[in-house]
Protein backbone atom coordinates (compact mmCIF):
# COMPACT_ATOMS: atom_id res chain seq x y z
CA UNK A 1 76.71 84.81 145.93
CA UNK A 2 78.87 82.70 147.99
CA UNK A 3 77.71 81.53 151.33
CA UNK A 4 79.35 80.34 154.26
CA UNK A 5 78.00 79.30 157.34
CA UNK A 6 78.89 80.64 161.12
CA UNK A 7 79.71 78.59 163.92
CA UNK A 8 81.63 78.83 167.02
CA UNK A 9 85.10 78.81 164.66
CA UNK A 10 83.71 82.71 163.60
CA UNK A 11 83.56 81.76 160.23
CA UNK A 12 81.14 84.09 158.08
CA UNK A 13 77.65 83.82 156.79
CA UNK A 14 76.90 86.24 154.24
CA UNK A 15 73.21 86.79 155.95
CA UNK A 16 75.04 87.93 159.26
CA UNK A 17 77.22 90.24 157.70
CA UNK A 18 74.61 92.07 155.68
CA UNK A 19 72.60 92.42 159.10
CA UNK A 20 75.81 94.27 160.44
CA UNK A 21 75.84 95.92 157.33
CA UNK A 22 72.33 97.39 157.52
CA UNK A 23 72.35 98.19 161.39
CA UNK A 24 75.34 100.76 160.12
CA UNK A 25 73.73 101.84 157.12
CA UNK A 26 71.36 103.12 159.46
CA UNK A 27 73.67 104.84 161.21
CA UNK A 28 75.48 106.67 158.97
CA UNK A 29 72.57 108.18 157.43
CA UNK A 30 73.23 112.02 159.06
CA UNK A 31 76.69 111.64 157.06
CA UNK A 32 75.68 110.49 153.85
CA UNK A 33 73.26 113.03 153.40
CA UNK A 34 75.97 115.65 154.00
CA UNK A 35 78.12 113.72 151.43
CA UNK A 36 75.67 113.98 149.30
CA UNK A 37 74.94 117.66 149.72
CA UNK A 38 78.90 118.40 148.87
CA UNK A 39 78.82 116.00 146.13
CA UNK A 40 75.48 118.19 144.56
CA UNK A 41 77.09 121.21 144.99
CA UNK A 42 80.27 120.48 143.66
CA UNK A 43 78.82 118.96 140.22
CA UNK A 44 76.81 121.83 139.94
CA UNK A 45 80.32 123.73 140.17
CA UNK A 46 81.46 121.88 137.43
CA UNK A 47 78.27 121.96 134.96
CA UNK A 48 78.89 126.14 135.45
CA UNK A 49 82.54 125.87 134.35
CA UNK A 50 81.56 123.49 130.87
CA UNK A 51 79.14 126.33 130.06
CA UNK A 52 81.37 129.32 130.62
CA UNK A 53 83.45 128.15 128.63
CA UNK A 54 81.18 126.82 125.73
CA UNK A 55 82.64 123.28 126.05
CA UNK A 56 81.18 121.53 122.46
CA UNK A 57 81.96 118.05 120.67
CA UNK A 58 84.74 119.70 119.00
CA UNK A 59 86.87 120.03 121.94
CA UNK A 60 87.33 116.81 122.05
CA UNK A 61 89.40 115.65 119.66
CA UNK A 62 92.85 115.15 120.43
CA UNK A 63 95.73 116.46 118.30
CA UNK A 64 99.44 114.92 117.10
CA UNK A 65 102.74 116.11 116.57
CA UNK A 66 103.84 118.86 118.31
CA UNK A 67 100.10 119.88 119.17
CA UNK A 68 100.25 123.33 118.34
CA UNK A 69 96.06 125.61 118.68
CA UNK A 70 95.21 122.36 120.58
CA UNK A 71 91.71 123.95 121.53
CA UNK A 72 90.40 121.62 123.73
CA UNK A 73 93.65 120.97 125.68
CA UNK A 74 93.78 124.90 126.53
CA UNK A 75 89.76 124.97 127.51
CA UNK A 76 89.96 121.79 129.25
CA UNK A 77 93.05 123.91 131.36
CA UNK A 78 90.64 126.95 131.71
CA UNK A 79 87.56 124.90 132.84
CA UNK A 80 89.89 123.00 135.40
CA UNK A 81 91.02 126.46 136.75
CA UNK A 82 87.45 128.01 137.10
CA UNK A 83 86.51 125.09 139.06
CA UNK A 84 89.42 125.39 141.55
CA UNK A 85 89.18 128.82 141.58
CA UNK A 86 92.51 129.23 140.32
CA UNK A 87 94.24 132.20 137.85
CA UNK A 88 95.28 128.85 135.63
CA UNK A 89 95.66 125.31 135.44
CA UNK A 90 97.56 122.95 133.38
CA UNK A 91 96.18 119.20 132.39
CA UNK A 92 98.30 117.13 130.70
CA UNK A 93 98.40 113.50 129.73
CA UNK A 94 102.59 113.76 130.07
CA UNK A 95 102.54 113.89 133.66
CA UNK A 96 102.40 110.39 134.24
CA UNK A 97 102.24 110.05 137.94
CA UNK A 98 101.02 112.25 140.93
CA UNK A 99 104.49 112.23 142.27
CA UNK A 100 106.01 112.96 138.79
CA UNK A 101 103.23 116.11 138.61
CA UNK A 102 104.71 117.32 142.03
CA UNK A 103 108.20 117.03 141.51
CA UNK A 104 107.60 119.18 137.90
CA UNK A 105 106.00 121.32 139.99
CA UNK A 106 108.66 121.74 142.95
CA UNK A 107 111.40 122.12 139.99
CA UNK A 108 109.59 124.31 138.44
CA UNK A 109 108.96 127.13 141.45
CA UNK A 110 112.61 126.27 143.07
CA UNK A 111 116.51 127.16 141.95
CA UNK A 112 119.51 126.21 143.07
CA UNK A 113 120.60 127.88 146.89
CA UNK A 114 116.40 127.57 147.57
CA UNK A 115 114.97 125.75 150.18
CA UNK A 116 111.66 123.42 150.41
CA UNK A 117 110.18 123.47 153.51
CA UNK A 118 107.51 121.06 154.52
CA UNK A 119 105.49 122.01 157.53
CA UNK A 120 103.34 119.40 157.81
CA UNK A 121 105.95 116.39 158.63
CA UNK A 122 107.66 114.04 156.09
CA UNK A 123 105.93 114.40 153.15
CA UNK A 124 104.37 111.15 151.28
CA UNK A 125 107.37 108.59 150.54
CA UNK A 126 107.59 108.13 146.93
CA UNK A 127 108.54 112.42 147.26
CA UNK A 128 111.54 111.29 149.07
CA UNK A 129 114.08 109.96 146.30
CA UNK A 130 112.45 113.93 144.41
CA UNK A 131 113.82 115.27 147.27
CA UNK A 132 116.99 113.53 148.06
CA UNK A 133 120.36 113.96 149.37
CA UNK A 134 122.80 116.62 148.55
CA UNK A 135 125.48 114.74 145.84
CA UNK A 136 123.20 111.63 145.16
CA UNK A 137 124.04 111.81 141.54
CA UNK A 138 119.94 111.01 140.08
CA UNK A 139 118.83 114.70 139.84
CA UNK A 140 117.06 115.24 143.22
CA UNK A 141 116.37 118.27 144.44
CA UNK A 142 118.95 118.38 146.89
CA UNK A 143 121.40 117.04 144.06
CA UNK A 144 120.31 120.04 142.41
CA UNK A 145 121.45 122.04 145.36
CA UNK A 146 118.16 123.13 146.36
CA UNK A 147 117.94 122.71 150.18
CA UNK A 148 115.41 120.94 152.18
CA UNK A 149 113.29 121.08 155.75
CA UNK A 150 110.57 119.36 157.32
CA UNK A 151 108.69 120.30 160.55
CA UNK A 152 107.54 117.68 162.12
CA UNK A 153 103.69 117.65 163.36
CA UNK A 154 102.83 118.15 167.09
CA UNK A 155 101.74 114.96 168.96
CA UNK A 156 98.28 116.32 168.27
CA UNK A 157 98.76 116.23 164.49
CA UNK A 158 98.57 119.88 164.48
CA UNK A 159 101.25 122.34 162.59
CA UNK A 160 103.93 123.56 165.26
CA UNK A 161 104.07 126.74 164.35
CA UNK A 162 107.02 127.67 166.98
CA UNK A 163 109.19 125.24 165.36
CA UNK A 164 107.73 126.96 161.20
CA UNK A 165 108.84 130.18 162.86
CA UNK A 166 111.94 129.46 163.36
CA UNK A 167 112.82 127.06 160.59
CA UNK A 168 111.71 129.62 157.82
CA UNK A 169 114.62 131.82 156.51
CA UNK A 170 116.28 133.70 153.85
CA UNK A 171 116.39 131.19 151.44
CA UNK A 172 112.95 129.20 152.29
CA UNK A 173 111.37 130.00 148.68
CA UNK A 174 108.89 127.27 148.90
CA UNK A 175 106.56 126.31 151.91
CA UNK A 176 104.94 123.00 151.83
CA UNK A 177 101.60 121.09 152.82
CA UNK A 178 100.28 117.59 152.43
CA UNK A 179 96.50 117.43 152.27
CA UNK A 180 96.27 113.67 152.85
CA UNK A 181 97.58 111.95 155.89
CA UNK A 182 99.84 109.82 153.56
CA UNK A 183 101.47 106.50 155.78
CA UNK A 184 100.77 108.62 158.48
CA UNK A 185 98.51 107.93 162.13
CA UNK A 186 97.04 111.75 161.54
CA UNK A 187 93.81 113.46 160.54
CA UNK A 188 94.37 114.96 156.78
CA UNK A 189 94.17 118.76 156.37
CA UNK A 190 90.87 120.39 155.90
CA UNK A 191 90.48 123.13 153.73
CA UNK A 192 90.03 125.61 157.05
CA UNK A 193 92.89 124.27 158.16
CA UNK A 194 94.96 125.02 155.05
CA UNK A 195 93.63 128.25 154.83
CA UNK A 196 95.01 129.65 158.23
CA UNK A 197 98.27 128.14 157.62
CA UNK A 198 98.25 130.20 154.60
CA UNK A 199 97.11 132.89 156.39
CA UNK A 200 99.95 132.40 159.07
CA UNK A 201 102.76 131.78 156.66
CA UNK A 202 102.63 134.90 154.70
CA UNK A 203 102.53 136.88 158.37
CA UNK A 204 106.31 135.02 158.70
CA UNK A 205 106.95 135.66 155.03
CA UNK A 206 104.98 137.36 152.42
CA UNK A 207 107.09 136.37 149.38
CA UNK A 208 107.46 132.68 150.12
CA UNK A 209 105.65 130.48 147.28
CA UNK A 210 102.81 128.21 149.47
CA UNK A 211 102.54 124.65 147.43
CA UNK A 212 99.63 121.91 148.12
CA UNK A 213 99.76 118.69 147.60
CA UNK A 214 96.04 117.74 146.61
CA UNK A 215 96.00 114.22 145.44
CA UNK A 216 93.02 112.62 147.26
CA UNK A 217 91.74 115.66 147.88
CA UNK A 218 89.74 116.98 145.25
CA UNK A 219 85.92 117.72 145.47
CA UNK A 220 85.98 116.13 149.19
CA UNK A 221 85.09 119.83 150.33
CA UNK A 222 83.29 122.13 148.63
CA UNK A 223 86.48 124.62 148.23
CA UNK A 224 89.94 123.86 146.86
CA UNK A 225 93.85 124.76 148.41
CA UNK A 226 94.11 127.61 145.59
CA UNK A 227 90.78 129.26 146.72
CA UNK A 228 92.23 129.95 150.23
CA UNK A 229 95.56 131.14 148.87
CA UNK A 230 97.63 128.67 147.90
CA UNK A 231 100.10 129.47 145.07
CA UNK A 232 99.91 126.08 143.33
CA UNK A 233 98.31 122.81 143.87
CA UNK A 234 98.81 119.70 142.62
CA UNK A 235 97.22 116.06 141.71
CA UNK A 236 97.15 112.91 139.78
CA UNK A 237 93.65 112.33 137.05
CA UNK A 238 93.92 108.55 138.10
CA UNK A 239 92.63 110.09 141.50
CA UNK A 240 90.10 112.35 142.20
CA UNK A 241 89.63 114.63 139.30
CA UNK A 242 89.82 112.08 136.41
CA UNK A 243 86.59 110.60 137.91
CA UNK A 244 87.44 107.11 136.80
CA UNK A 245 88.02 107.59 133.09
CA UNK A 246 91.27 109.50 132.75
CA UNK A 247 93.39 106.65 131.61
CA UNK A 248 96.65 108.62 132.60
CA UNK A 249 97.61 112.29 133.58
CA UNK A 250 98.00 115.16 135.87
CA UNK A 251 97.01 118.51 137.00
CA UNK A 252 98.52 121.79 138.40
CA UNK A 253 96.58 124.94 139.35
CA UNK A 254 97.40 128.36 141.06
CA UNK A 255 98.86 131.40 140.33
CA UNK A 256 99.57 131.86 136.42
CA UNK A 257 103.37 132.61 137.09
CA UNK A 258 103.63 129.30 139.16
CA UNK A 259 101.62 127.14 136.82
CA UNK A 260 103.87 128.77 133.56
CA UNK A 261 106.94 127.71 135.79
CA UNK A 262 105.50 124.24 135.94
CA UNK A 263 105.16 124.04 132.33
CA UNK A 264 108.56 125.11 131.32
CA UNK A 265 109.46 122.47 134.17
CA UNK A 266 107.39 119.45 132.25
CA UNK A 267 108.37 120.84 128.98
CA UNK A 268 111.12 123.20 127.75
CA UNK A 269 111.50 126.97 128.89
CA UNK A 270 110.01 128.58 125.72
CA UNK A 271 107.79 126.01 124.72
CA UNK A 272 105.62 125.27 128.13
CA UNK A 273 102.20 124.36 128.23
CA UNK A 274 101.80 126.06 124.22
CA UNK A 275 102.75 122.23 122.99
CA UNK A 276 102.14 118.92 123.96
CA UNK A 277 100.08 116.33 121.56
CA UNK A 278 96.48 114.84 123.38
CA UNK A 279 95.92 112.02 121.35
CA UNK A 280 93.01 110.79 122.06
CA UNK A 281 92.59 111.54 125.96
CA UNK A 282 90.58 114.92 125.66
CA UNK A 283 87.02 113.13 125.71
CA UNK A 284 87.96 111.14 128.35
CA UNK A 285 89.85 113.74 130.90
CA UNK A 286 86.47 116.25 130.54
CA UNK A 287 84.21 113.41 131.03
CA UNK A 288 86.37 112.29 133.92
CA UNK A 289 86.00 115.71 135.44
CA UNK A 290 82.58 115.92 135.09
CA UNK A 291 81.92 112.55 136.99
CA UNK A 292 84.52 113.31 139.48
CA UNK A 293 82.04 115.28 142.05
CA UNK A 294 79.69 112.07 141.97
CA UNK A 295 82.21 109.59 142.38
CA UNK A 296 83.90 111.24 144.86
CA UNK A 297 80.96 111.48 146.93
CA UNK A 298 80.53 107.75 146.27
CA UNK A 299 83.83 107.00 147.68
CA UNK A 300 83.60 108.84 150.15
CA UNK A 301 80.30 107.51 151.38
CA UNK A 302 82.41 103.88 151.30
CA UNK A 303 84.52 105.26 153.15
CA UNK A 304 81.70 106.34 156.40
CA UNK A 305 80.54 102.82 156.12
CA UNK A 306 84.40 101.03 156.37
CA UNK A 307 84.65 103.11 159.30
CA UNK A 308 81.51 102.52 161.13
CA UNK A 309 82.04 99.02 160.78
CA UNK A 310 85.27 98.46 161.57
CA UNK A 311 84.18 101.12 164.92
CA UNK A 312 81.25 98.42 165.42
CA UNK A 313 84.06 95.45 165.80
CA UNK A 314 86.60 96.99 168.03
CA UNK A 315 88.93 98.53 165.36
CA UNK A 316 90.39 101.88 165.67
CA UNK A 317 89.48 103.96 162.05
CA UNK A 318 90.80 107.61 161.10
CA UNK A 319 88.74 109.51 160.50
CA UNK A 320 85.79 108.47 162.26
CA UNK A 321 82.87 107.73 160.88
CA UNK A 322 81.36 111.25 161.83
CA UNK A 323 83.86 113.17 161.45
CA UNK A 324 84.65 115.62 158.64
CA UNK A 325 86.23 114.35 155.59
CA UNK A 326 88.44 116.31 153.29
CA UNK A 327 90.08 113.49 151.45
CA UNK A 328 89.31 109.93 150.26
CA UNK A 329 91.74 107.96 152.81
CA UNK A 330 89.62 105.54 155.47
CA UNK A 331 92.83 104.38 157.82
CA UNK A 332 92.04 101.26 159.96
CA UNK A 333 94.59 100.34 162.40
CA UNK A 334 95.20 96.33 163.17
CA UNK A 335 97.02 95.02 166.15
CA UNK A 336 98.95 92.51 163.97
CA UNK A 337 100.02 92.49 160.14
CA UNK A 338 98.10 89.15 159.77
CA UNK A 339 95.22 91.38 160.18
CA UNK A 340 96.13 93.83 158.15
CA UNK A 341 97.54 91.52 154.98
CA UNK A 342 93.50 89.46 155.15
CA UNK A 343 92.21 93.21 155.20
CA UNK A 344 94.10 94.22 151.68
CA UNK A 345 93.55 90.62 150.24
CA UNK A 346 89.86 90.44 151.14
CA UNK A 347 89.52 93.91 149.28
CA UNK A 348 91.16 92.51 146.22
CA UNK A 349 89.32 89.51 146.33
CA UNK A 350 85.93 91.82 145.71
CA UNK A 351 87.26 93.07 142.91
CA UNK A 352 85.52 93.43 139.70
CA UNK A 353 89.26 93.11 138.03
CA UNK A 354 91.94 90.41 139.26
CA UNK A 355 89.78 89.28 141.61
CA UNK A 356 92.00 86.14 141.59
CA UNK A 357 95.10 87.50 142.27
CA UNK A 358 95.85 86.97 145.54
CA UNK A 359 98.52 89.83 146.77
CA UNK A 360 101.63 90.08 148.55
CA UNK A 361 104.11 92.44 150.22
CA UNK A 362 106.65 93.36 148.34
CA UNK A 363 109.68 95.77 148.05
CA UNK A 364 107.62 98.75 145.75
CA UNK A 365 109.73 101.34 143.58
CA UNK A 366 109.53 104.55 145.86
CA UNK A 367 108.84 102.72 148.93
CA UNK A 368 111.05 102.40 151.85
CA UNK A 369 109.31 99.23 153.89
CA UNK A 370 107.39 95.70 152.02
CA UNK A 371 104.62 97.56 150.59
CA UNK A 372 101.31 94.97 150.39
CA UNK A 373 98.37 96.66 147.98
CA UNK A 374 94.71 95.45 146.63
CA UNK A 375 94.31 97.28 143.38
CA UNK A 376 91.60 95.69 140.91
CA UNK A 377 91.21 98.54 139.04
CA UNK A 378 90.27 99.15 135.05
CA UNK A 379 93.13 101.76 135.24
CA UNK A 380 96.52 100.75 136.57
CA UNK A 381 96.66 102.26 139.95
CA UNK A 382 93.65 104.37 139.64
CA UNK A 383 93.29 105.47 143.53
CA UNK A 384 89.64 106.73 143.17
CA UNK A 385 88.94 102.98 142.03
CA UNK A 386 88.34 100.51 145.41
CA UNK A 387 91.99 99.81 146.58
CA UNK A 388 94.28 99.65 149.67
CA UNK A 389 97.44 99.75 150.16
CA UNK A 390 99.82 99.13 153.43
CA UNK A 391 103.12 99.11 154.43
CA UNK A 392 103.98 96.61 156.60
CA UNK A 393 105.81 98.20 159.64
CA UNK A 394 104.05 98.90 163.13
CA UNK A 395 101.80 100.16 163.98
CA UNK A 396 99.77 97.74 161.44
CA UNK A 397 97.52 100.52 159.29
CA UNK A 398 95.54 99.59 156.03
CA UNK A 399 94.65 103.18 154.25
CA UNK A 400 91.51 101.84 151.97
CA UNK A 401 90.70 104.44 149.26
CA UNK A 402 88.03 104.82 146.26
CA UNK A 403 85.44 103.66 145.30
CA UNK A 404 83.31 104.19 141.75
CA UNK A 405 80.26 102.95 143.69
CA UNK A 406 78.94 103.04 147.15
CA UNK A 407 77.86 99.17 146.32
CA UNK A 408 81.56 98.50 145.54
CA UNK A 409 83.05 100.05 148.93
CA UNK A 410 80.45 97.98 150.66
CA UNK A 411 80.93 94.69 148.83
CA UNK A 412 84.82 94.79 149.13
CA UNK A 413 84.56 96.27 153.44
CA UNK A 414 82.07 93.35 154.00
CA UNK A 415 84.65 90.25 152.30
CA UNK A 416 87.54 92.37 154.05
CA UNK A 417 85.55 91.01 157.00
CA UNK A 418 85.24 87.66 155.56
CA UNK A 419 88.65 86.78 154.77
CA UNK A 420 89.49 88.27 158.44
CA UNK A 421 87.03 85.56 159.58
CA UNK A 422 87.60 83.13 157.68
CA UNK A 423 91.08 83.00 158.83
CA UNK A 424 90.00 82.86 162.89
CA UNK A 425 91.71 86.75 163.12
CA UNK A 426 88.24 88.23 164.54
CA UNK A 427 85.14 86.66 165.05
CA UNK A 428 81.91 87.94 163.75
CA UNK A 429 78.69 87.18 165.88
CA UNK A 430 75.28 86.86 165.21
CA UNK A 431 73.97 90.84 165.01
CA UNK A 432 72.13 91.51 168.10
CA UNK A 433 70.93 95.45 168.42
């Protein structure tokens, strides 16, 4: 391992840093053994699904063509439902993005003279060329003439639910939530949370479709969106639920009527989720699953030490280190983008993959400011690898996410720190309790 020595410049030695590093590991213990309580209960979950359903060798081998009696694509959907709680689920190697799973879903559930209506502020911003503008000629959903609403969150980053009452109408046919935070200074939605919005949208409209966006999300709690009500959720298997070995795909679960609509959305009306060639992705999207709870808990553990640490040196982190987490996103807010550019390229540069890249801002497909993101990942953009991602606008916030390994998360926080050091943007002291 590298070592540098510390002077009155502040740059690094490696020794210091893994003092600092085992002062908080000392800390945090309280948290990680909750972490790892959720993380035990949740693979448990997942073992019980496999057996109801009598998952064998078999169902993994993938099929061509049109993909017709697939067997292990539809037990693979029915284990994914059980273990959301869910009526049914579709998994699919054709969705190809979490944002391309969302937007089938959204077509799918709306028609034209429908509204969306997202009552937890602007939704994540590669959904805003699905959504649109009315006329805008690329198939939005407001080209589509499907309208659209946002409430935006209180000050306290709580739903205001004067402004939901009087936004939802007659044509509001779908109600929306983002788990995560996104690019946004807020805490992400627990699963309480979600459930009494639930709870207090159907009081304002029983019929109106409820829709969560889950990416992140998945196994952070020990319940899902769909077991508190939700009609449909949604996520990306390069996240969460593909546990690291999904090489490509999505997921939706809910209601069957709203999944089916989802289908017909990815597919064809007629043909839905009955078709659709696996290839050889089966093995790997049930394995995935089954690691998921683990990893999960690993990243999220990563994610307890980032922001203790970061606490320890001044920074501002959301969530806190104690607090309750219900997604993978550690926020860390900088006071200048210098900061927060040696942040993303001192995660990169722990990277098991590209570690030599060095990385940039740049104008990103979907993206509406220079977008700057460390992503040394075995898949391409897999989120519940180590990665961060920023854009850079004020107020200067790095959202770090993933993790396969608790060593990982720490390795890549503590040369975050060095390349911060290195280049005279904090200084790091000798640890002194």
């Amino acid at each position: 391992m590298e070592r540098r020595q510390l002077g009155s410049d502040g740059r690094p030695d490696w020794d210091i840093l893994l003092q600092w590093a085992d002062s908080v590991e000392e800390q945090v213990q309280s948290a990680f053994r909750r972490l790892d309580r959720t993380a035990e209960r949740n693979q448990w979950k997942v073992i019980q699904a496999f057996q109801k359903h009598r998952v064998s060798d078999y169902h993994f081998n993938g099929s061509t063509g049109y993909g017709y009696n697939d067997r292990g694509r539809e037990v693979l959907d029915e284990v994914f439902a059980d273990v959301f709680g869910a009526e049914a689920a579709l998994v699919r190697p054709h969705f190809v993005s979490g944002t391309h799973t969302i937007s089938c879903a959204l077509f799918g559930l709306l028609r034209p003279g429908d509204e969306l209506l997202y009552i937890t502020g602007r939704p994540y911003d590669t959904l805003h060329k699905v959504i649109g503008d009315p006329g805008d000629g690329r198939g939005s959903l407001q080209d589509f003439g499907i309208g659209y609403g946002e409430v935006a969150l209180l000050p306290d980053g709580g739903v205001d639910w004067e402004q939901v009452a009087e936004r939802i109408g007659e044509q509001t046919k779908v109600v929306g939530i983002q788990r995560s935070r996104g690019y946004d200074w807020r805490s992400s939605f627990t699963i309480a949370q979600i459930a009494e919005m639930v709870e207090r949208v159907r009081k304002l409209k029983p019929d109106v479709k409820i829709f969560v966006d889950n990416c992140y999300g998945e196994f952070a709690e020990l319940m899902e969106p769909t077991e508190v009500g939700a009609d449909l959720m949604a996520g990306s298997l390069i996240k969460n639920p593909g546990g690291g070995i999904a090489p490509t795909g999505g997921y939706v679960a809910g209601t069957r009527e709203a999944v089916n609509l989802t289908a017909y959305r990815l597919t064809a009306p007629g043909i839905g989720g009955e078709v659709g060639a696996t290839l050889d992705t089966l093995r790997a999207m049930y394995q995935g699953l089954f690691l998921a709870p683990h990893l999960v808990g690993q990243a999220l553990k990563g994610s307890v030490f980032a922001a203790a640490m970061f606490e320890r040196l001044g920074f501002i982190s959301k969530p806190g280190w104690d607090e309750l987490r219900t997604d993978l996103i550690q926020a860390v807010r900088f006071k200048e983008p210098e900061q927060l550019i040696a942040f993303v390229q001192g995660i990169q540069r722990a990277a098991a993959v590209d570690s030599h890249v060095v990385p940039e801002p740049w104008d990103m497909p979907g993206y509406e400011h220079p977008v700057i993101m460390a992503a040394g990942t075995f898949m391409q953009g897999g989120s519940l690898e180590l990665s961060a991602d920023a854009p850079v606008r004020e107020p200067y916030i790095a959202y770090m996410q993933g993790g396969l390994t608790y060593a990982h998360v720490k390795y890549g926080v503590l040369h975050a720190l060095s390349s911060l050091a290195e280049r005279e943007l904090i200084v790091i002291k000798p640890y002194a309790d």
